[in-house]
Protein backbone atom coordinates (compact mmCIF):
# COMPACT_ATOMS: atom_id res chain seq x y z
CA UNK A 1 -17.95 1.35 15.03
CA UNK A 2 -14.57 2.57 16.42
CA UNK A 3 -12.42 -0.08 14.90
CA UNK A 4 -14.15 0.24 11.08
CA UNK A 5 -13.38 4.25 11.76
CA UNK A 6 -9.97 3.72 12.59
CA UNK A 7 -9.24 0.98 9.88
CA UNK A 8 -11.16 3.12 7.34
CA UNK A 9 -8.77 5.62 8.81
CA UNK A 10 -5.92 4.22 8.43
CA UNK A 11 -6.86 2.96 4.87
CA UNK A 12 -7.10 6.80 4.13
CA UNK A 13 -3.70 7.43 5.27
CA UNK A 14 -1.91 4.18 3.36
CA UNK A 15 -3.58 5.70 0.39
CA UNK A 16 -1.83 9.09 0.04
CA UNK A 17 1.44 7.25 1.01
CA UNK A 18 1.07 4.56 -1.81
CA UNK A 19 -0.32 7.60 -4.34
CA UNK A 20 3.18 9.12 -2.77
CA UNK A 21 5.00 5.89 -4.11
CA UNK A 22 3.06 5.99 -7.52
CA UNK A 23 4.16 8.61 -8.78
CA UNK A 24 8.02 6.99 -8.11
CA UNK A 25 7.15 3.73 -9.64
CA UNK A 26 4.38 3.97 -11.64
CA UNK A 27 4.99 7.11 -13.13
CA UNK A 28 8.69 7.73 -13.63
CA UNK A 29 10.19 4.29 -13.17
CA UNK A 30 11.76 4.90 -10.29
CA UNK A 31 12.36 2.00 -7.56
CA UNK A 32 12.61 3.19 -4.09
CA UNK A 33 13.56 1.31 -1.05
CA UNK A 34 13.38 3.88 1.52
CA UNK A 35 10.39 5.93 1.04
CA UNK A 36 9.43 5.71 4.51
CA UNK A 37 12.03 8.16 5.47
CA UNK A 38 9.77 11.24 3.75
CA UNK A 39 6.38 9.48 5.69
CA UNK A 40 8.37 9.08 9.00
CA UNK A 41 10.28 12.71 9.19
CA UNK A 42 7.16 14.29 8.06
CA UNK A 43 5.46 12.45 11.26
CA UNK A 44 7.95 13.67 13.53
CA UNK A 45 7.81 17.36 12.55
CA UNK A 46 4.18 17.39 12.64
CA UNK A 47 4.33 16.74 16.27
CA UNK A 48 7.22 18.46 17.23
CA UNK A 49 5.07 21.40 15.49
CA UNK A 50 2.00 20.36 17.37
CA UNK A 51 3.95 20.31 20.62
CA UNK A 52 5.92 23.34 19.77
CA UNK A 53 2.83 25.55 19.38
CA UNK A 54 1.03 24.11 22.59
CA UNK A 55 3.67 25.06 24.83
CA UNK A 56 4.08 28.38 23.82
CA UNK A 57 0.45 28.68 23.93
CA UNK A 58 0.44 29.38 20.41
CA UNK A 59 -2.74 29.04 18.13
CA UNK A 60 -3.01 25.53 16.67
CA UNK A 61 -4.89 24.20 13.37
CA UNK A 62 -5.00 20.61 13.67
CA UNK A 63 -6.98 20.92 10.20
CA UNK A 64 -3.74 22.48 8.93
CA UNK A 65 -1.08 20.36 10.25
CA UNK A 66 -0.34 17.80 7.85
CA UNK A 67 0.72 20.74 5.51
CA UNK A 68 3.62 21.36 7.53
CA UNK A 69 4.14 17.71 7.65
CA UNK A 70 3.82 17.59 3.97
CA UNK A 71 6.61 20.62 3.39
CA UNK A 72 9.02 18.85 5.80
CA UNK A 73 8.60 15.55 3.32
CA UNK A 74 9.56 18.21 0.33
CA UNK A 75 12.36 20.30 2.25
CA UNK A 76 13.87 16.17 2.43
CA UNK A 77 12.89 15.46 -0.78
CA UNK A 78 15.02 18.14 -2.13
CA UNK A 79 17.59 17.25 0.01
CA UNK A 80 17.98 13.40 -0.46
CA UNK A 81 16.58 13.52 -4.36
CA UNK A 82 19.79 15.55 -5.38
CA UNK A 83 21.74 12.55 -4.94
CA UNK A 84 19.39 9.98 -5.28
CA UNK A 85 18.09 11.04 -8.72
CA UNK A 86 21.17 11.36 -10.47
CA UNK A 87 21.46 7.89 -11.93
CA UNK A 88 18.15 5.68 -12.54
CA UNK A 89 17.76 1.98 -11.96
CA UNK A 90 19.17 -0.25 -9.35
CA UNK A 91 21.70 2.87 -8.81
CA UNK A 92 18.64 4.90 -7.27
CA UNK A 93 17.20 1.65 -5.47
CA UNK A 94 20.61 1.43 -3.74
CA UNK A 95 21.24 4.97 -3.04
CA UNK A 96 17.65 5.22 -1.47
CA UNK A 97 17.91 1.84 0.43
CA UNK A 98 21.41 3.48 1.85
CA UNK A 99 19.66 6.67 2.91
CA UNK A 100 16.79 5.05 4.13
CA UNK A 101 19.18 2.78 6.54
CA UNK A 102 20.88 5.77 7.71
CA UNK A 103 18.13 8.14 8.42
CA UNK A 104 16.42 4.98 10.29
CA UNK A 105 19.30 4.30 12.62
CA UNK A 106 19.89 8.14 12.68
CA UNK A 107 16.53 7.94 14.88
CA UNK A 108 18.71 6.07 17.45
CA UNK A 109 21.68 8.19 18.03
CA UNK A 110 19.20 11.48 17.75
CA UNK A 111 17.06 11.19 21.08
CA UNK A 112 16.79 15.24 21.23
CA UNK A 113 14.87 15.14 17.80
CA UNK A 114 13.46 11.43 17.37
CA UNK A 115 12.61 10.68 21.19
CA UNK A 116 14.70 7.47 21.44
CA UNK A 117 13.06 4.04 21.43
CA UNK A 118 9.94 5.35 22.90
CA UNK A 119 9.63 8.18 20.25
CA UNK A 120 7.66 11.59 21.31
CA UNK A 121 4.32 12.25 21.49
CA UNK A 122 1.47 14.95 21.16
CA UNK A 123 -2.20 15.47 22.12
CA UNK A 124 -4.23 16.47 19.45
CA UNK A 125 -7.11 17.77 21.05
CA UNK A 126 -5.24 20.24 22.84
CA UNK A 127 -5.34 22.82 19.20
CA UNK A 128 -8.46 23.40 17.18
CA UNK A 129 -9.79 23.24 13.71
CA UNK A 130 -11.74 24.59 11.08
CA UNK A 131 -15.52 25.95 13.10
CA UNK A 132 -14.21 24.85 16.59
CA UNK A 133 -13.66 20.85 15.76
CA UNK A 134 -10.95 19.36 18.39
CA UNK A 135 -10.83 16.04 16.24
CA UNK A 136 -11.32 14.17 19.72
CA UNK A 137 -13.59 11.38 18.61
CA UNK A 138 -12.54 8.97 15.72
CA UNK A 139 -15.61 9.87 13.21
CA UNK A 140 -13.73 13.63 13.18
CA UNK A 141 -9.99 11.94 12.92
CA UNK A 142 -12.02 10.06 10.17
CA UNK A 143 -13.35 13.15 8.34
CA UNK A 144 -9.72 14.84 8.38
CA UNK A 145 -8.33 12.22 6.85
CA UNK A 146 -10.91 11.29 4.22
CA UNK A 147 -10.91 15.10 3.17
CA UNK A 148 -7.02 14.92 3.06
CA UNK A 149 -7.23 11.89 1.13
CA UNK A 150 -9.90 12.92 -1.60
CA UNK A 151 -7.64 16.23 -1.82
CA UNK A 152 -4.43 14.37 -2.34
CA UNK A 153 -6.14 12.10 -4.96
CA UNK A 154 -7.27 15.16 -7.23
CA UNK A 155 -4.00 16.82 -6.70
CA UNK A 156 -1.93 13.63 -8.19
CA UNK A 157 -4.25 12.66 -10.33
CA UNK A 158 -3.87 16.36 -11.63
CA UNK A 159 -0.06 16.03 -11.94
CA UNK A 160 -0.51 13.12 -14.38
CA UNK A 161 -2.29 15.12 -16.74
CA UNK A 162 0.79 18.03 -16.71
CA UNK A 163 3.67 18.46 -18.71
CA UNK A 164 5.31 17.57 -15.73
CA UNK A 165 3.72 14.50 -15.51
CA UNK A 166 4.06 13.61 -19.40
CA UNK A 167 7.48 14.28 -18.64
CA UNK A 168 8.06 11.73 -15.93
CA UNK A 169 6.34 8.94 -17.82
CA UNK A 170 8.63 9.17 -20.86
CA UNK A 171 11.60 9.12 -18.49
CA UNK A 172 9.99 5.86 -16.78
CA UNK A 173 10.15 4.69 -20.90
CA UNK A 174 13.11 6.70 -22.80
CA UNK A 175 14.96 8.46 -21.08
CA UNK A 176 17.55 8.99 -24.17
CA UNK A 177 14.73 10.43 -25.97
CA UNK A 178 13.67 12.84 -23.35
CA UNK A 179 17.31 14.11 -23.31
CA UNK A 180 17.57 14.13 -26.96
CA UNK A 181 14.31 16.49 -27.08
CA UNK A 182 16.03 19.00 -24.59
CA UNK A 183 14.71 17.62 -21.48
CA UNK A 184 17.00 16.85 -18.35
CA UNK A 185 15.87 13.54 -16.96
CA UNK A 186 17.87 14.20 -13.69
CA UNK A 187 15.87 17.77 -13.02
CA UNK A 188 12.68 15.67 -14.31
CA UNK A 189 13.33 12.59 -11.44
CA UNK A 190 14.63 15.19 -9.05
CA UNK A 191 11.27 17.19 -9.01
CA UNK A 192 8.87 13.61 -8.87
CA UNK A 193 11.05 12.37 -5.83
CA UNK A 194 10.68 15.75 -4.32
CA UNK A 195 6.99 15.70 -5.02
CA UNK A 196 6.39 12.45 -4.06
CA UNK A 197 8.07 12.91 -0.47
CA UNK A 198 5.76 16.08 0.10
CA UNK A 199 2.41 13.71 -0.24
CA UNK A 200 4.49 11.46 1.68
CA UNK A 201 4.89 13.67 4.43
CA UNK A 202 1.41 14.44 4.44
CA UNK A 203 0.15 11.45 4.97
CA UNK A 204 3.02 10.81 7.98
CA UNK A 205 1.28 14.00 9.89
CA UNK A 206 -2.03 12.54 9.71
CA UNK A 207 -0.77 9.25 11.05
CA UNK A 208 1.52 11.49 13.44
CA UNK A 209 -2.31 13.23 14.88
CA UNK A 210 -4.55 9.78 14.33
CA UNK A 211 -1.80 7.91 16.50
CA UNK A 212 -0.87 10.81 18.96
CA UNK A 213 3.08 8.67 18.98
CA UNK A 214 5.39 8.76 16.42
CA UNK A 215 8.33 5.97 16.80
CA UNK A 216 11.12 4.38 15.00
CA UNK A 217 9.22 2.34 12.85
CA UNK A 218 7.92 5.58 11.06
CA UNK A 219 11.32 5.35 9.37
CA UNK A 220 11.69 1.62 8.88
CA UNK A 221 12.50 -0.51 6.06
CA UNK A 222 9.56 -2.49 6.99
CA UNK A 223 7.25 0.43 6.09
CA UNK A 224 8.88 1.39 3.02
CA UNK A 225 8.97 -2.96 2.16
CA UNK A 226 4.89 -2.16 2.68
CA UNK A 227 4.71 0.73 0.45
CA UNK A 228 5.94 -1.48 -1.99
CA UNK A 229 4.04 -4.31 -1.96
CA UNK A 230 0.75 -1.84 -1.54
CA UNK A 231 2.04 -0.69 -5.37
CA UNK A 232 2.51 -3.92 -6.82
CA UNK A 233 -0.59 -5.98 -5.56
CA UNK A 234 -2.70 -3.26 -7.22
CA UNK A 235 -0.81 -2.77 -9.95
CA UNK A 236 1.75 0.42 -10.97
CA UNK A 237 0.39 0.68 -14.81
CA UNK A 238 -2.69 2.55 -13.39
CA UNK A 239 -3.26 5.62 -11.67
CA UNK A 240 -5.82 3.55 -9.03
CA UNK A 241 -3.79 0.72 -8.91
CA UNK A 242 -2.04 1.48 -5.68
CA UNK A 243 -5.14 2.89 -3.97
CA UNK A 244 -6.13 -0.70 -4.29
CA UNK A 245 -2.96 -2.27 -3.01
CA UNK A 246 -3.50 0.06 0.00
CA UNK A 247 -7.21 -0.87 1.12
CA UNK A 248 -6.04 -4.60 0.11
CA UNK A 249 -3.07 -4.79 2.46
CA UNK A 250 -4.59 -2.34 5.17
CA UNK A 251 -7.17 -5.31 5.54
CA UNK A 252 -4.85 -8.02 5.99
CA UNK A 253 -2.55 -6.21 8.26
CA UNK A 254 -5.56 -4.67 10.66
CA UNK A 255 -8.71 -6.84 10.11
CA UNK A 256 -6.95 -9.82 9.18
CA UNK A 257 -4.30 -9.72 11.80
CA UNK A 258 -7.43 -9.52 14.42
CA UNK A 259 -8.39 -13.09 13.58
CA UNK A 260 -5.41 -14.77 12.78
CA UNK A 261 -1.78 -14.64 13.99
CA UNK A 262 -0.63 -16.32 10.28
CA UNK A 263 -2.21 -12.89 8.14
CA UNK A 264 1.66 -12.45 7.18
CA UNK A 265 1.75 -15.73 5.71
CA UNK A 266 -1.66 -15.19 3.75
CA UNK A 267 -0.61 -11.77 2.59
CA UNK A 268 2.61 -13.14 1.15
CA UNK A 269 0.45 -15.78 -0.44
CA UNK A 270 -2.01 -13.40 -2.37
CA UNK A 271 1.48 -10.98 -3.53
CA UNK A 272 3.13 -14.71 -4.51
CA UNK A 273 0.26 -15.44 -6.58
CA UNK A 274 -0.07 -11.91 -7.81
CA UNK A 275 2.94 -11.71 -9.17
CA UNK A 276 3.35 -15.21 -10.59
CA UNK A 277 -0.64 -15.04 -12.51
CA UNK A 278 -0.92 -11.31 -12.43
CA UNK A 279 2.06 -9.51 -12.71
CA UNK A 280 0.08 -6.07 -14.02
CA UNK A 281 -1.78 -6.12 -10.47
CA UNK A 282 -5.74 -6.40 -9.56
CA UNK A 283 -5.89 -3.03 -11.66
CA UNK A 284 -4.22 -4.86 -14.50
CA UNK A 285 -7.36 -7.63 -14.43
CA UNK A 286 -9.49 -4.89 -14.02
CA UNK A 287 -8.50 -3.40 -17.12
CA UNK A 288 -8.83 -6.79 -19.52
CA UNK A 289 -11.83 -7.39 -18.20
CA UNK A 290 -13.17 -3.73 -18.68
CA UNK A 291 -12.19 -4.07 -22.65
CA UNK A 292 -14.60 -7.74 -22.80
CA UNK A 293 -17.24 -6.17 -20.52
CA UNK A 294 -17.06 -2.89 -23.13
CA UNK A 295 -17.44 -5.64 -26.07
CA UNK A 296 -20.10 -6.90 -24.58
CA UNK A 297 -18.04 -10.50 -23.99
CA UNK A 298 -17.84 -11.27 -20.51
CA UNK A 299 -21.00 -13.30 -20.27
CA UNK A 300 -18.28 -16.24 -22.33
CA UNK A 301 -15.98 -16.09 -19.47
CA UNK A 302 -18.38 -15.75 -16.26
CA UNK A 303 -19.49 -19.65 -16.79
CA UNK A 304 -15.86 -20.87 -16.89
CA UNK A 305 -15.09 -18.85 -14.20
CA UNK A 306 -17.73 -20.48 -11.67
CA UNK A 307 -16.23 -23.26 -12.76
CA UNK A 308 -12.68 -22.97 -11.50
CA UNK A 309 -14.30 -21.46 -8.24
CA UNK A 310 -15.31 -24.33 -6.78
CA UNK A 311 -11.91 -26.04 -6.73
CA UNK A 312 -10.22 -23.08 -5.84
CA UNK A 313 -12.61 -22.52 -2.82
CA UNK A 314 -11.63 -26.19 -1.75
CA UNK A 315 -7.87 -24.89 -1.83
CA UNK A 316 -8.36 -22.19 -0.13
CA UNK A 317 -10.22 -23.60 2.73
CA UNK A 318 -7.40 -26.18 2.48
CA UNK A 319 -4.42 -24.01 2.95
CA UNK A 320 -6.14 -22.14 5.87
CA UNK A 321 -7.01 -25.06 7.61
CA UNK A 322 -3.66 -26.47 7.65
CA UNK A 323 -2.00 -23.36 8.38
CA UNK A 324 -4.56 -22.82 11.26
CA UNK A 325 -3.98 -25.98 12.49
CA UNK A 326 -0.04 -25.41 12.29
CA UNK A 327 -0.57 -22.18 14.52
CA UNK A 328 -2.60 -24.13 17.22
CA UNK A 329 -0.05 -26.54 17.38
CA UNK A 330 2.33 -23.61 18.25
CA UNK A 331 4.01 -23.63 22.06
CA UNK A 332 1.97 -20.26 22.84
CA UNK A 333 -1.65 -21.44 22.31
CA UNK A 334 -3.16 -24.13 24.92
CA UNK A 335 -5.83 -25.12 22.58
CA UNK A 336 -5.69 -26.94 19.62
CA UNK A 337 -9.04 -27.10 18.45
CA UNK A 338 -10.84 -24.23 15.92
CA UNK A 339 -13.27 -23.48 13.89
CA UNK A 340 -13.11 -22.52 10.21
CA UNK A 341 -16.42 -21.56 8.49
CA UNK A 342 -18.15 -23.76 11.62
CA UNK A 343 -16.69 -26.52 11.02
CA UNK A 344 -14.57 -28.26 13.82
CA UNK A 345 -11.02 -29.12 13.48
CA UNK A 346 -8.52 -30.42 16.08
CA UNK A 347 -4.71 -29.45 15.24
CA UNK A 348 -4.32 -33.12 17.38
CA UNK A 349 -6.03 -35.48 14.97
CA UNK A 350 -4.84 -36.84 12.16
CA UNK A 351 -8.24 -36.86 10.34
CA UNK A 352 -8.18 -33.12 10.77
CA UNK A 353 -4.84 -32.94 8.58
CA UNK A 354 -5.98 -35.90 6.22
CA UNK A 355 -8.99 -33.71 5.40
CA UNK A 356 -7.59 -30.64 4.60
CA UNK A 357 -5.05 -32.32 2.90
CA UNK A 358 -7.56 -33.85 0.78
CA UNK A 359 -9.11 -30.62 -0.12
CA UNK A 360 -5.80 -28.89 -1.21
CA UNK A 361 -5.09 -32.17 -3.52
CA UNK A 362 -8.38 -32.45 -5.56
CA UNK A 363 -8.83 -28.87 -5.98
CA UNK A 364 -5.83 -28.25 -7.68
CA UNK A 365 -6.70 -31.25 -9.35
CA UNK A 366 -9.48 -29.53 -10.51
CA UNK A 367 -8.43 -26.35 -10.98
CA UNK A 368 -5.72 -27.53 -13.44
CA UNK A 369 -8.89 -29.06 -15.54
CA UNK A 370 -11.09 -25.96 -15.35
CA UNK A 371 -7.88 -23.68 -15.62
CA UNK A 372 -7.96 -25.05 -19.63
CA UNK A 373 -11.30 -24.23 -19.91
CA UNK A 374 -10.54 -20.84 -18.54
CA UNK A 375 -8.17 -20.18 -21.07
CA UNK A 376 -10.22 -21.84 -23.86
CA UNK A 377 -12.78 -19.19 -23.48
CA UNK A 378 -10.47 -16.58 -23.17
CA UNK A 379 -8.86 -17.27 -26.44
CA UNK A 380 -12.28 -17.09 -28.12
CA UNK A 381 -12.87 -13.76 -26.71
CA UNK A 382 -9.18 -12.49 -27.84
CA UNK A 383 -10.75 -13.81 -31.31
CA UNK A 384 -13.56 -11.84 -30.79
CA UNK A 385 -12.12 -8.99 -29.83
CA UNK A 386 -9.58 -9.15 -32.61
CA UNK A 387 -12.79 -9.54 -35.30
CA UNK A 388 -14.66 -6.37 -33.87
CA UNK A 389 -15.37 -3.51 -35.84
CA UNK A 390 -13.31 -0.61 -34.02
């Protein structure tokens, strides 16, 4: 029960940093590389806050405290967006990858503030929250975050349907028309980035109390890397897009990497194949499909689909096998035999390899023959769709 309330926990938390990095990239265009800095300093001043309050025997509202975190991710936002925002494009990928790189190795030559290598600290049961909860026991962590989470997700979701947020999407499109309207896109960028790094920094103070340590890594490139891929494999053309690309990855990273040591390799597999056969995301299939389950359609394509599942099935169970087996051959595990879906394998025998081998070979085989059927069926429903009444 403790490990699905701290991954459901942590699920809560990568989804108010990715809604963060949405309204960036999805909603004004913007590519950052070093978002993490707004999730990581807003971390740190939560629980310098935290510890702050404790030892002056101050009051403390745990409930509270990711607010603080969340202003300390704005007071940066203004302060790094000024620069960053002033061009568009690769300009403001480089300028943010540059201040991201600096502000991370800042966390190294800063002890007094960032706590070194070991990082600082807090205890989060030693303040109180809303009717007397201490937040001791994961279910309450849980309930913090959710109701963080669910308030985050109205608030952005809100933004979208402002002026402001009108605004930023016809910068992401035309900027040259917004200016030519009377519009700065510069003040319009400026006040998304500075938006976006307060929701970041709210969601670093809730990591900042779930984790009770706040490190380095808060700040690293790595992090903000994740924050990216979290927007693309769910797709930046929708608002829910990235809230899927953050349950998605969370998964691999937590549950996935409790099985297997190869979950990076698998979750660069799913974002290679995302991007090569569905570049709009899993919210981008979502939304085709919607429009031929609307019509009334998708009973054409369900029969084609079961179709190509079989052979892709065989590939998958394939590709894990022989990437399994590749990892048991490895120097740090004594035992090359394992078990995929109950079925024996032994990383020492060649039939093992043949097998899988085998697998991989006819079902793409296969899935290149049903993959024309596939799009047989969905060029009669584009035909369909096309000869509807609207």
């Amino acid at each position: 029960m403790s490990f699905v309330l701290s991954l459901l926990s942590r699920i809560g938390i990568m989804t108010i940093f990715a809604l963060s990095y949405n309204m960036l990239l999805g909603q004004t265009g913007l590519l950052s590389f070093g978002h993490a800095v707004y999730f990581g300093l807003g971390s740190f001043a939560t629980l310098h806050l935290l510890n702050a309050l404790v030892a002056h025997g101050l009051p403390v509202s745990i409930t509270l405290l990711p607010l603080f975190g969340g202003l300390a991710g704005l007071a940066f936002g203004l302060l790094f967006g000024f620069f960053t925002t002033r061009r568009a494009g690769t300009t403001f990928a480089m300028i943010s990858l540059g201040i991201g790189e600096m502000v991370a190795s800042s966390s190294l030559m800063f002890p007094a503030f960032f706590g070194g290598e070991g990082g600082i600290t807090g205890n989060r049961v030693t303040g109180r929250g809303l009717f007397g909860i201490d937040y001791g026991t994961p279910l309450q962590m849980y309930c913090l975050i959710a109701a963080w989470a669910a308030l985050c997700l109205l608030l952005t979701y809100g933004l979208t349907q402002t002026p402001l947020g009108r605004l930023a999407n016809a910068v992401r499109d035309n900027p040259e028309r917004v200016e030519f309207i009377g519009y700065s896109p510069h003040s319009i960028r400026y006040r998304m980035v500075a938006l976006a790094g307060f929701f970041a920094g709210i969601a670093g103070g809730l990591s900042a109390l779930q984790y009770e340590i706040v490190t380095a890594e808060a700040l690293s490139d790595h992090l903000s890397g994740l924050v990216i891929l979290m927007a693309f494999v769910g797709g930046t053309g929708t608002f829910y897009g990235p809230l899927i690309g953050a349950a998605l990855v969370t998964v691999l990273q937590v549950a996935v990497a409790s099985v297997t040591p190869a979950w990076p390799f698998y979750f660069g597999l799913v974002f290679l194949l995302i991007v090569l056969y569905a570049p709009g995301g899993i919210a981008g299939l979502l939304v085709q499909h919607k429009a031929v389950w609307q019509a009334g359609l998708l009973r054409r394509l369900l029969p084609a689909y079961l179709v190509a599942a079989l052979p892709g099935a065989a590939v998958l169970l394939g590709t894990v096998a022989v990437v399994e087996m590749a990892y048991a051959r490895g120097p740090e595990r004594g035992d090359a035999r394992l078990h995929l879906l109950f079925l024996p394998l032994d990383a020492r025998s060649a039939v093992s390899w043949v097998l899988a081998a085998a697998a991989i070979a006819a079902g793409i085989l296969l899935l290149k023959i049903a993959s024309k059927q596939v799009a047989e069926r969905w060029e009669s429903v584009h035909a369909a769709l096309a000869e509807a009444p609207r």
